[in-house]
Protein backbone atom coordinates (compact mmCIF):
# COMPACT_ATOMS: atom_id res chain seq x y z
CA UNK A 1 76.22 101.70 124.07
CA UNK A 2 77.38 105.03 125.39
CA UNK A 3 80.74 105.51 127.94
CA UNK A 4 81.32 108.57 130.20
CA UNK A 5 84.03 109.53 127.25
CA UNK A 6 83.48 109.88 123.24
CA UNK A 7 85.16 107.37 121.57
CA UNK A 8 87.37 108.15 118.42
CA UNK A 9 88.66 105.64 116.19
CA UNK A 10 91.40 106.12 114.41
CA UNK A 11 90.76 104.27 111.32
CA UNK A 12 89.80 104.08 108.00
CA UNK A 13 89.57 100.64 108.25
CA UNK A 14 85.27 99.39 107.14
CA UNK A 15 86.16 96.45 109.16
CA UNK A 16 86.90 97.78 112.47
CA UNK A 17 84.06 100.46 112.09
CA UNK A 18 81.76 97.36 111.37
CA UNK A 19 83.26 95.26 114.23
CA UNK A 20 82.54 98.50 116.63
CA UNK A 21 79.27 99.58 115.15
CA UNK A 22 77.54 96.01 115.61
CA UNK A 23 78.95 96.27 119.17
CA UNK A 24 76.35 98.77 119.58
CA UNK A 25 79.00 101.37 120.70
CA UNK A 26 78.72 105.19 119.34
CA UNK A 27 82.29 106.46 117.94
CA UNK A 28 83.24 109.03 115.59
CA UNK A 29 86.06 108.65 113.09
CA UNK A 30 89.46 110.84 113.04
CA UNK A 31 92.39 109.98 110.29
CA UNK A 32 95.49 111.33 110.15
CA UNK A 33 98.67 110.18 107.98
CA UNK A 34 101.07 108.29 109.79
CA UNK A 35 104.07 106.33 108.36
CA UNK A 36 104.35 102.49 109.22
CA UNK A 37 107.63 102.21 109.64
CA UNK A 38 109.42 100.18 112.61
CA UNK A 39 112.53 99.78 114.39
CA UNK A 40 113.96 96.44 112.46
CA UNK A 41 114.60 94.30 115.71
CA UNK A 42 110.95 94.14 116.78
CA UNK A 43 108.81 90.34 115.38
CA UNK A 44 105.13 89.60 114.95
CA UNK A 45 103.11 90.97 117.65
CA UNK A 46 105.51 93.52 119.09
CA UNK A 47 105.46 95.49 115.41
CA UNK A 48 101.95 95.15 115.38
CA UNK A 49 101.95 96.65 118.96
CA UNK A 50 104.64 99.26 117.92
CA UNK A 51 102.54 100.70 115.23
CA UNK A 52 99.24 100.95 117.27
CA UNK A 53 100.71 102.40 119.51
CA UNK A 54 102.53 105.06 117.33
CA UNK A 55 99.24 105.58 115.61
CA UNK A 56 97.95 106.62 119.10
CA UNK A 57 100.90 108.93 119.86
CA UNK A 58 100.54 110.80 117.00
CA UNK A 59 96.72 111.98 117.86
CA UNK A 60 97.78 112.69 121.35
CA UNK A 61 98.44 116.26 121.01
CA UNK A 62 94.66 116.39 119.85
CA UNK A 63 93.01 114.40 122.00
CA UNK A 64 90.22 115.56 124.66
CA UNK A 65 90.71 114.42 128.46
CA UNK A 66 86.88 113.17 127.48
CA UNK A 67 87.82 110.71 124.47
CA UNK A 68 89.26 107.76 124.52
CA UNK A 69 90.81 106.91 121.54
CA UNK A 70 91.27 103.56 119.73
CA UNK A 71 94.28 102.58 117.41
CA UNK A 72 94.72 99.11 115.87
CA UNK A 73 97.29 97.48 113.41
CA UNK A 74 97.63 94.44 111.58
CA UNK A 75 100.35 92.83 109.82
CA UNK A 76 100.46 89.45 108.04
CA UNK A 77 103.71 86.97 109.00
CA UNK A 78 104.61 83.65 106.95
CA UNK A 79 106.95 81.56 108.73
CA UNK A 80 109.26 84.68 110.42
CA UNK A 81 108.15 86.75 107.41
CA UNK A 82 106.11 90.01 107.61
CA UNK A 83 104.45 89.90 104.34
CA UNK A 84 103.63 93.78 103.63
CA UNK A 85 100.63 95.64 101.67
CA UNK A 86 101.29 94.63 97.73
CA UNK A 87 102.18 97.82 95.92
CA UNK A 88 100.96 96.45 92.77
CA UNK A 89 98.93 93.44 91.10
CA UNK A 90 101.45 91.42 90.17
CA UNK A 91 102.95 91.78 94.17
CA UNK A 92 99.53 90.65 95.23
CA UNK A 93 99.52 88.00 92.84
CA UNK A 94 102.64 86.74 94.88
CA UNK A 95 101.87 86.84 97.98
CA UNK A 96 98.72 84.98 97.07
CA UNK A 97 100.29 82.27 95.80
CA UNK A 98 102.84 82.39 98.74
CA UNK A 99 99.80 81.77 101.12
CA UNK A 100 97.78 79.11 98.76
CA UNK A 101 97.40 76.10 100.27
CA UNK A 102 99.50 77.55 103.49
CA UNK A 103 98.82 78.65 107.12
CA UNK A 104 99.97 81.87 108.38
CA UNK A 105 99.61 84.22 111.27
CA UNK A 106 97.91 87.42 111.56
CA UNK A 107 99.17 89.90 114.42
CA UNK A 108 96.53 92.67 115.45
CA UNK A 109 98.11 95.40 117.98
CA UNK A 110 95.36 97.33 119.67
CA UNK A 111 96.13 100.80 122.01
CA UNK A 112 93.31 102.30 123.84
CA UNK A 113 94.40 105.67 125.25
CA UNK A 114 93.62 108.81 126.94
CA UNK A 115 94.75 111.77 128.81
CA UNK A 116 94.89 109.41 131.67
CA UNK A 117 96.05 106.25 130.49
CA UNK A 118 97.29 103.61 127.48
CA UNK A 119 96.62 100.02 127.06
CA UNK A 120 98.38 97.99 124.26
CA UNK A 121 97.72 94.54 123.53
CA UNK A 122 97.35 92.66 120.72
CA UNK A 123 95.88 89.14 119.37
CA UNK A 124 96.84 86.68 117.33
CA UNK A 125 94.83 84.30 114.01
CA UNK A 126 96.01 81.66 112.34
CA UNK A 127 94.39 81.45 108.90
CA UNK A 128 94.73 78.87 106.54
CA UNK A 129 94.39 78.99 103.21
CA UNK A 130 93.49 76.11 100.67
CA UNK A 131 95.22 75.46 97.28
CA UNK A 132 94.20 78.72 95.26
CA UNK A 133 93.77 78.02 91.40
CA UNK A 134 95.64 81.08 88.69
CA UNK A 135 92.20 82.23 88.40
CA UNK A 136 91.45 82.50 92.10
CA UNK A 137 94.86 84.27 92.84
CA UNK A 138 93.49 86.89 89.35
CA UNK A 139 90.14 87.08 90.94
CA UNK A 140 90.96 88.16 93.75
């Protein structure tokens, strides 16, 4: 599927190419480094919101008036806690067994934006997990 302006996703993320490419839409790829950090009042879905839509701020300055360009983040909450990216194995281990056998909430933030215009929104999952074993939490 082809729009009246390229689209450009900004993401290294396999998942949201996938998502995109078996939507049958044509997009091309741009990444640039920018830091995750967030103002410490925001919760859930307005952080993930915050960060999309600095990820789309930051590519503004390159951006064509014919692309449209496509920023998403996601961030994991248990209870009121944002559980960030592991920095190591034994972090991951952790926040495994944190979500074994335990539902939390997963916040998406999407922007969509142009010369012309920005859209933010974002969505929310609730995943459960079941009881993990040690050797499921190792595994994985």
């Amino acid at each position: 599927m082809n729009f009246p302006q390229k689209l450009v996703l900004a993401s290294s993320s396999p998942r949201r190419q996938e998502l995109l490419t078996k939507m049958g839409l044509t997009f091309e790829v741009r990444l640039k480094e920018v830091d995750e950090i967030y103002p410490p009042h925001l919760k859930r879905a307005a952080i993930a919101e915050y960060l999309a839509q600095k990820k789309a701020e930051a590519y503004l300055p390159g951006l064509n008036p014919a692309e449209v360009l496509i920023t998403a983040d996601t961030i994991v909450c248990l209870d009121d806690t944002v559980l960030n990216k592991p920095a190591s194995a034994p972090e991951a281990r952790a926040m495994l067994s944190a979500l074994s056998g335990r539902a939390h909430k997963v916040f998406t933030g999407v922007c969509l934006l142009s010369s012309t215009k920005k859209i933010v929104l974002h969505d929310v999952t609730r995943v459960y997990f079941k009881e993990l074993s040690s050797a499921e939490i190792n595994w994985y």
